[in-house]
PDB file of N, CA and C in Angstrom:
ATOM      1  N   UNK A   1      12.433-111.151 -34.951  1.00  0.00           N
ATOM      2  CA  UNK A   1      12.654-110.751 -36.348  1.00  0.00           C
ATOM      3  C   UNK A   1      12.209-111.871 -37.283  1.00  0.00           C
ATOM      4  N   UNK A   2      11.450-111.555 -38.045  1.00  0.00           N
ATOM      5  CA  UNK A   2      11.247-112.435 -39.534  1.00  0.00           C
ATOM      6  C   UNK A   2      11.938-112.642 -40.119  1.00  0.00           C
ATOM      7  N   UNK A   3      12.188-113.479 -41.453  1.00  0.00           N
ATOM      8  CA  UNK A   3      13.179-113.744 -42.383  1.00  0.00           C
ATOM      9  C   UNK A   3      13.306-112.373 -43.230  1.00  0.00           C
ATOM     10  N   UNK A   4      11.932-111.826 -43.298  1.00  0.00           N
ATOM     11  CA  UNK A   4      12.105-110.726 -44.555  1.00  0.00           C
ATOM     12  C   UNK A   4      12.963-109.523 -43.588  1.00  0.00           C
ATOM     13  N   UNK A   5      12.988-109.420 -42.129  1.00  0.00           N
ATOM     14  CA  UNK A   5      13.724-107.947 -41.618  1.00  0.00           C
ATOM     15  C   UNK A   5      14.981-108.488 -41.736  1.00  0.00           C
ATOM     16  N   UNK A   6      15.107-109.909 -41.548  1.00  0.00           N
ATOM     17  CA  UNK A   6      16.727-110.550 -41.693  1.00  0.00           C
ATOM     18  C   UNK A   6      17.527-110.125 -43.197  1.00  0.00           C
ATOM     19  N   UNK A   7      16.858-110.299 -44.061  1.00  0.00           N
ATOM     20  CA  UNK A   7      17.297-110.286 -44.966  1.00  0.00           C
ATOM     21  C   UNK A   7      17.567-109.010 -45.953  1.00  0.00           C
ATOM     22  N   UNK A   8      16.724-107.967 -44.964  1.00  0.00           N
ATOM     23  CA  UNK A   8      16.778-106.470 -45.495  1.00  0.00           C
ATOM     24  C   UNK A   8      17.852-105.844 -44.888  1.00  0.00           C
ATOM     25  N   UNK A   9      18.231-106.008 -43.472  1.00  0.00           N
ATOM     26  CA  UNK A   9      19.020-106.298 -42.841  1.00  0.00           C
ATOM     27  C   UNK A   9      20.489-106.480 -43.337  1.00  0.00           C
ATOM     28  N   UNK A  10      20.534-107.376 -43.703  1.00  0.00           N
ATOM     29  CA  UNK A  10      22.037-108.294 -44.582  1.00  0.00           C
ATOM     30  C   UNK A  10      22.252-107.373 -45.657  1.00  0.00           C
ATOM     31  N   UNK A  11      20.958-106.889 -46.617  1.00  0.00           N
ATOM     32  CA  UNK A  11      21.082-106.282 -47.465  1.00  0.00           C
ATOM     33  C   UNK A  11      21.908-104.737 -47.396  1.00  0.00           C
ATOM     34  N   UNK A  12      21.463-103.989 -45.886  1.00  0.00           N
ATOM     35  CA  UNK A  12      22.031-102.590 -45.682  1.00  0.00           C
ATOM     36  C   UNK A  12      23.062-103.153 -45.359  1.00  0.00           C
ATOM     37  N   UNK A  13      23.570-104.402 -44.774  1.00  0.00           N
ATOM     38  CA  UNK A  13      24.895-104.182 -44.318  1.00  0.00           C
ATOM     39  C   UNK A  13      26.283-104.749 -45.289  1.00  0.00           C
ATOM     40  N   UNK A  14      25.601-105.066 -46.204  1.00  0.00           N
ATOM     41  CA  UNK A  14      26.254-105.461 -47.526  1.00  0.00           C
ATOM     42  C   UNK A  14      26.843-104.192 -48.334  1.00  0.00           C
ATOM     43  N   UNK A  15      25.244-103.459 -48.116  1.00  0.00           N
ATOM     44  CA  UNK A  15      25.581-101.529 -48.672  1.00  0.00           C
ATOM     45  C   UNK A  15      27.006-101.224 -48.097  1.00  0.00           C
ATOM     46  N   UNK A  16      26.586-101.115 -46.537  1.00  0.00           N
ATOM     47  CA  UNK A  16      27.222-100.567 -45.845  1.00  0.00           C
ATOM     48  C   UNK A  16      28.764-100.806 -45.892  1.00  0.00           C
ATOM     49  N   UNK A  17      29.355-102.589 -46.067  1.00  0.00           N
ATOM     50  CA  UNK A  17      30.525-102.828 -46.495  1.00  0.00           C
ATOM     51  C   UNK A  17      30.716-102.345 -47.526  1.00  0.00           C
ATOM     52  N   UNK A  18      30.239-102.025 -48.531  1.00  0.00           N
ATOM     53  CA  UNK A  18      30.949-101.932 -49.708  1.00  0.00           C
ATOM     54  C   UNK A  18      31.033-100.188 -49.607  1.00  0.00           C
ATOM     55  N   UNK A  19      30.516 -99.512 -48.937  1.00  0.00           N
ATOM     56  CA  UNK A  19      31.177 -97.972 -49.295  1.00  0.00           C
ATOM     57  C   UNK A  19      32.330 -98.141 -48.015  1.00  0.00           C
ATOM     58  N   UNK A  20      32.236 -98.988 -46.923  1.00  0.00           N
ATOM     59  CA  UNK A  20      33.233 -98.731 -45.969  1.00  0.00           C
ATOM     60  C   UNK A  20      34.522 -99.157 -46.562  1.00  0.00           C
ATOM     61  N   UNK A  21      34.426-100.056 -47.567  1.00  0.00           N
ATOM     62  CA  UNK A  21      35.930-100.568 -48.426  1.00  0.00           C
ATOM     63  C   UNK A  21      35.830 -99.538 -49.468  1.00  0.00           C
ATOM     64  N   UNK A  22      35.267 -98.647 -50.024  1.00  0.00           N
ATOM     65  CA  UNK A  22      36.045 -97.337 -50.943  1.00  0.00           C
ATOM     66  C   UNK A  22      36.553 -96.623 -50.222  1.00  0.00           C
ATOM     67  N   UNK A  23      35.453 -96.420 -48.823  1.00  0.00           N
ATOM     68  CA  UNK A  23      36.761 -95.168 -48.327  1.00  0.00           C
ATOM     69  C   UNK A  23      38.109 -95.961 -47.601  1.00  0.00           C
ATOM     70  N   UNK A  24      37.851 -97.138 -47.420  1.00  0.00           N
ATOM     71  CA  UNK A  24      39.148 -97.642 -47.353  1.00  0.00           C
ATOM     72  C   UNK A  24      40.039 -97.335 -48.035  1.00  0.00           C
ATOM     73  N   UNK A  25      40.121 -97.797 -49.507  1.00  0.00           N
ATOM     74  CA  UNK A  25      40.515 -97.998 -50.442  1.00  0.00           C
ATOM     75  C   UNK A  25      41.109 -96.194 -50.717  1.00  0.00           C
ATOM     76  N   UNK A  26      39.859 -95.068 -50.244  1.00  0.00           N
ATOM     77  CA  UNK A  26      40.162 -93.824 -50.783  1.00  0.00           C
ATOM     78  C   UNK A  26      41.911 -93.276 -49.806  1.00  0.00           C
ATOM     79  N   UNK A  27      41.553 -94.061 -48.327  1.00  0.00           N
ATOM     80  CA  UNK A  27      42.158 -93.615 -47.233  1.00  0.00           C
ATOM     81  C   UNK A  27      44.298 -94.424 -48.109  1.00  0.00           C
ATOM     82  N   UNK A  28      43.825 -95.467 -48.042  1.00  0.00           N
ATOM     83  CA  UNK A  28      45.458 -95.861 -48.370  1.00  0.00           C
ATOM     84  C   UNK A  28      45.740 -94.852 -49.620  1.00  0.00           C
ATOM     85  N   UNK A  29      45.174 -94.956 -50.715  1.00  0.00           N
ATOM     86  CA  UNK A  29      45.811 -94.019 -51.497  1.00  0.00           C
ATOM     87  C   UNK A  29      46.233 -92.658 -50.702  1.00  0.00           C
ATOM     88  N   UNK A  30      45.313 -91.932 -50.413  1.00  0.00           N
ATOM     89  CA  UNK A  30      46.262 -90.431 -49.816  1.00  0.00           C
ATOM     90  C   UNK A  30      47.050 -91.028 -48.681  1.00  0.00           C
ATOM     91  N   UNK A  31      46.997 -92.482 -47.780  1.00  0.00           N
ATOM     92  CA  UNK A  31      48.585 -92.370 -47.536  1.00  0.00           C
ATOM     93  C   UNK A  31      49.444 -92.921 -48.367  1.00  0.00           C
ATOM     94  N   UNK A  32      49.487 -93.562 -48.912  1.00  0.00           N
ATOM     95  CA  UNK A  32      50.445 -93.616 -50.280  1.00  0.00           C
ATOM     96  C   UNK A  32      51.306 -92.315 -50.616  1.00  0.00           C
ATOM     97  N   UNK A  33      50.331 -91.369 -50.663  1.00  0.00           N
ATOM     98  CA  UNK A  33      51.065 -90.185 -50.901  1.00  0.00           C
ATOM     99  C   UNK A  33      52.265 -89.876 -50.026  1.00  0.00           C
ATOM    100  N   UNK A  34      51.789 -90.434 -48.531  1.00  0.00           N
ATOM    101  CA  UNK A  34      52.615 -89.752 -47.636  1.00  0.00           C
ATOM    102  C   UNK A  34      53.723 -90.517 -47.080  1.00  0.00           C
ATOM    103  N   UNK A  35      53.406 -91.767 -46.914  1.00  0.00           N
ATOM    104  CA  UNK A  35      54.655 -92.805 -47.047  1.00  0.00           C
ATOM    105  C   UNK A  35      55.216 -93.600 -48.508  1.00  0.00           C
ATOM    106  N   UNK A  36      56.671 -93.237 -48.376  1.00  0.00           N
ATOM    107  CA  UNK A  36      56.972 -93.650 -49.338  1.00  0.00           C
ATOM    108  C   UNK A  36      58.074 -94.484 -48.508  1.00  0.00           C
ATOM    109  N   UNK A  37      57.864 -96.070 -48.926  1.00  0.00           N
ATOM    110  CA  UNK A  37      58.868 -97.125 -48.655  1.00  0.00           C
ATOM    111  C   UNK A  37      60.268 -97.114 -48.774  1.00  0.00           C
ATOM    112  N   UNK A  38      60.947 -95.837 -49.827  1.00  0.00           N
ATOM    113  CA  UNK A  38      62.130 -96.312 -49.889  1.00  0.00           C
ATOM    114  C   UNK A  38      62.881 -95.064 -49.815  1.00  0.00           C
ATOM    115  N   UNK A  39      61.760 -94.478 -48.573  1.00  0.00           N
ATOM    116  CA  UNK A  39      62.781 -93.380 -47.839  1.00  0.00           C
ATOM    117  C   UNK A  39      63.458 -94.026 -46.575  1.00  0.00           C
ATOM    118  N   UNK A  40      64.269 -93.039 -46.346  1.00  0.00           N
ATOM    119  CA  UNK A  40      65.120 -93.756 -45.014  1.00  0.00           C
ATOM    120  C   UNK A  40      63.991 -93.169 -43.576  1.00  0.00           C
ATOM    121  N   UNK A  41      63.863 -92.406 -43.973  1.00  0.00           N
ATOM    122  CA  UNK A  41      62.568 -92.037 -42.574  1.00  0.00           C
ATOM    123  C   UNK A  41      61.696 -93.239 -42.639  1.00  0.00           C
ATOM    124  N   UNK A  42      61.348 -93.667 -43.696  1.00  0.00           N
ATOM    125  CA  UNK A  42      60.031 -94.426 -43.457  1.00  0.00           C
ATOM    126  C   UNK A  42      60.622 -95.647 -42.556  1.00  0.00           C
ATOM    127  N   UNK A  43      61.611 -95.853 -43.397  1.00  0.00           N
ATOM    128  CA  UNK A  43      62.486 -97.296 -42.620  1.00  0.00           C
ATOM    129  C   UNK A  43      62.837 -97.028 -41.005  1.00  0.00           C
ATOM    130  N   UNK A  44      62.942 -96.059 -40.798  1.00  0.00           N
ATOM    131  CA  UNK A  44      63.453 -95.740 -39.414  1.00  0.00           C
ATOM    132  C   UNK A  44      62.262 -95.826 -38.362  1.00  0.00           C
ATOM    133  N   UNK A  45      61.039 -95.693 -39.340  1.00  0.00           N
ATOM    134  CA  UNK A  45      59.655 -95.526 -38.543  1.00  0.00           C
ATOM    135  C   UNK A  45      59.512 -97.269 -37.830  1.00  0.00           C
ATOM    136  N   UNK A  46      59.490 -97.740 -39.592  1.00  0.00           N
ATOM    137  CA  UNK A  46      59.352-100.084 -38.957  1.00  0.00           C
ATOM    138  C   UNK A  46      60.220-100.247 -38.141  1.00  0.00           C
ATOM    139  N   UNK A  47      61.564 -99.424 -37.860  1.00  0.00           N
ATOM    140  CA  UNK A  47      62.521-100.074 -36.936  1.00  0.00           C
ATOM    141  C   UNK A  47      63.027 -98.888 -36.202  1.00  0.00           C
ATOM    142  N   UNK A  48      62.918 -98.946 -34.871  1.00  0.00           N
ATOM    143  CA  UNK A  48      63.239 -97.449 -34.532  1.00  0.00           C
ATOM    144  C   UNK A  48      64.460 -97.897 -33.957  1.00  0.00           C
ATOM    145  N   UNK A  49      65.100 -99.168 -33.778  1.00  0.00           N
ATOM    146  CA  UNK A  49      66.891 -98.851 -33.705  1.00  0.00           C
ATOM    147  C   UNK A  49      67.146 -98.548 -34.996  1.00  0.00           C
ATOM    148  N   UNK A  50      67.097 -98.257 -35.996  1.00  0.00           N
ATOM    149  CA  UNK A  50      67.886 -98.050 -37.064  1.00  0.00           C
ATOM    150  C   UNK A  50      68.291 -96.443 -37.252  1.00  0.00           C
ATOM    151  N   UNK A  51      67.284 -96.205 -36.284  1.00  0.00           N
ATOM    152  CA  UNK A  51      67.489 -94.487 -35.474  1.00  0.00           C
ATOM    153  C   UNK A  51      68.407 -93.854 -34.865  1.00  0.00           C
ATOM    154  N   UNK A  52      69.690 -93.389 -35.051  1.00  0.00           N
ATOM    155  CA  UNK A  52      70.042 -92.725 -33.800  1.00  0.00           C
ATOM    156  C   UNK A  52      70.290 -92.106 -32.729  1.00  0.00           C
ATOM    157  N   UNK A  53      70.139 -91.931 -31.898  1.00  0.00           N
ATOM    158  CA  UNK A  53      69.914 -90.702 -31.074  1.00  0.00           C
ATOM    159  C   UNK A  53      71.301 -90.262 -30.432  1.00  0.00           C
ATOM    160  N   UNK A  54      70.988 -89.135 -29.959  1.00  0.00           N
ATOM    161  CA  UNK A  54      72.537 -88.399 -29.293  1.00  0.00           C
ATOM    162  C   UNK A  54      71.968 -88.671 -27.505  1.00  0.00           C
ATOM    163  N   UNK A  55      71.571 -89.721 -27.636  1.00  0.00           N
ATOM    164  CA  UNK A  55      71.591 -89.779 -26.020  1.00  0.00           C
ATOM    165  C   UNK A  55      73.232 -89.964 -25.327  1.00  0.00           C
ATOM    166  N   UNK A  56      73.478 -89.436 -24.014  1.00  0.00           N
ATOM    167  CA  UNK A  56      74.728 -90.111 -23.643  1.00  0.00           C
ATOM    168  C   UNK A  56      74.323 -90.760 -22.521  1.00  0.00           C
ATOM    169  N   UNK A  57      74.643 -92.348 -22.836  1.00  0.00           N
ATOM    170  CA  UNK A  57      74.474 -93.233 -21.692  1.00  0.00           C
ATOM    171  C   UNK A  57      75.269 -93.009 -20.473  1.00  0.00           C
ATOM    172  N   UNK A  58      74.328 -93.221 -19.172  1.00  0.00           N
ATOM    173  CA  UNK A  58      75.379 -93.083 -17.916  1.00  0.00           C
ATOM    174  C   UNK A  58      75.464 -94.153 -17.651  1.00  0.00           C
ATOM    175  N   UNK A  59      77.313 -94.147 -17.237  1.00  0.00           N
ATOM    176  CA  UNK A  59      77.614 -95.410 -16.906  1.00  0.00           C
ATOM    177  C   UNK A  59      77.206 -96.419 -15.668  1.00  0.00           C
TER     178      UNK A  59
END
C-alpha cells in the first residue's frame, strides 16, 4: 500500500466511525425509553439478590 491508499483508507474509516457513533447514540436513546433507573425492576435487574423468589430451600 502507498501513502495515498493509506490515507483514503483512514479517511473511510473516520466516515465509518462517525455514523457508527449516531447509531450509537440513536440506540441508547430508544433504550432510555425502556430503562428507567428509578424503577424497582430496573434495580432488581443490577442486583438480582434484591429479588425475591418463592424458592423453598431443602434442608
Amino acid at each position: 500500500m502507498n501513502l495515498q491508499q493509506v490515507l483514503i483508507t483512514i479517511i473511510e474509516l473516520k466516515k465509518e466511525n462517525q455514523e457508527l457513533r449516531k447509531l450509537c447514540e440513536e440506540l441508547q436513546k430508544q433504550l432510555k425509553k425502556y430503562i428507567n433507573p428509578h424503577t424497582h425492576q430496573n434495580n432488581s435487574l443490577k442486583n438480582p439478590r434484591t429479588k425475591r423468589t418463592k424458592e423453598k430451600r431443602i434442608p
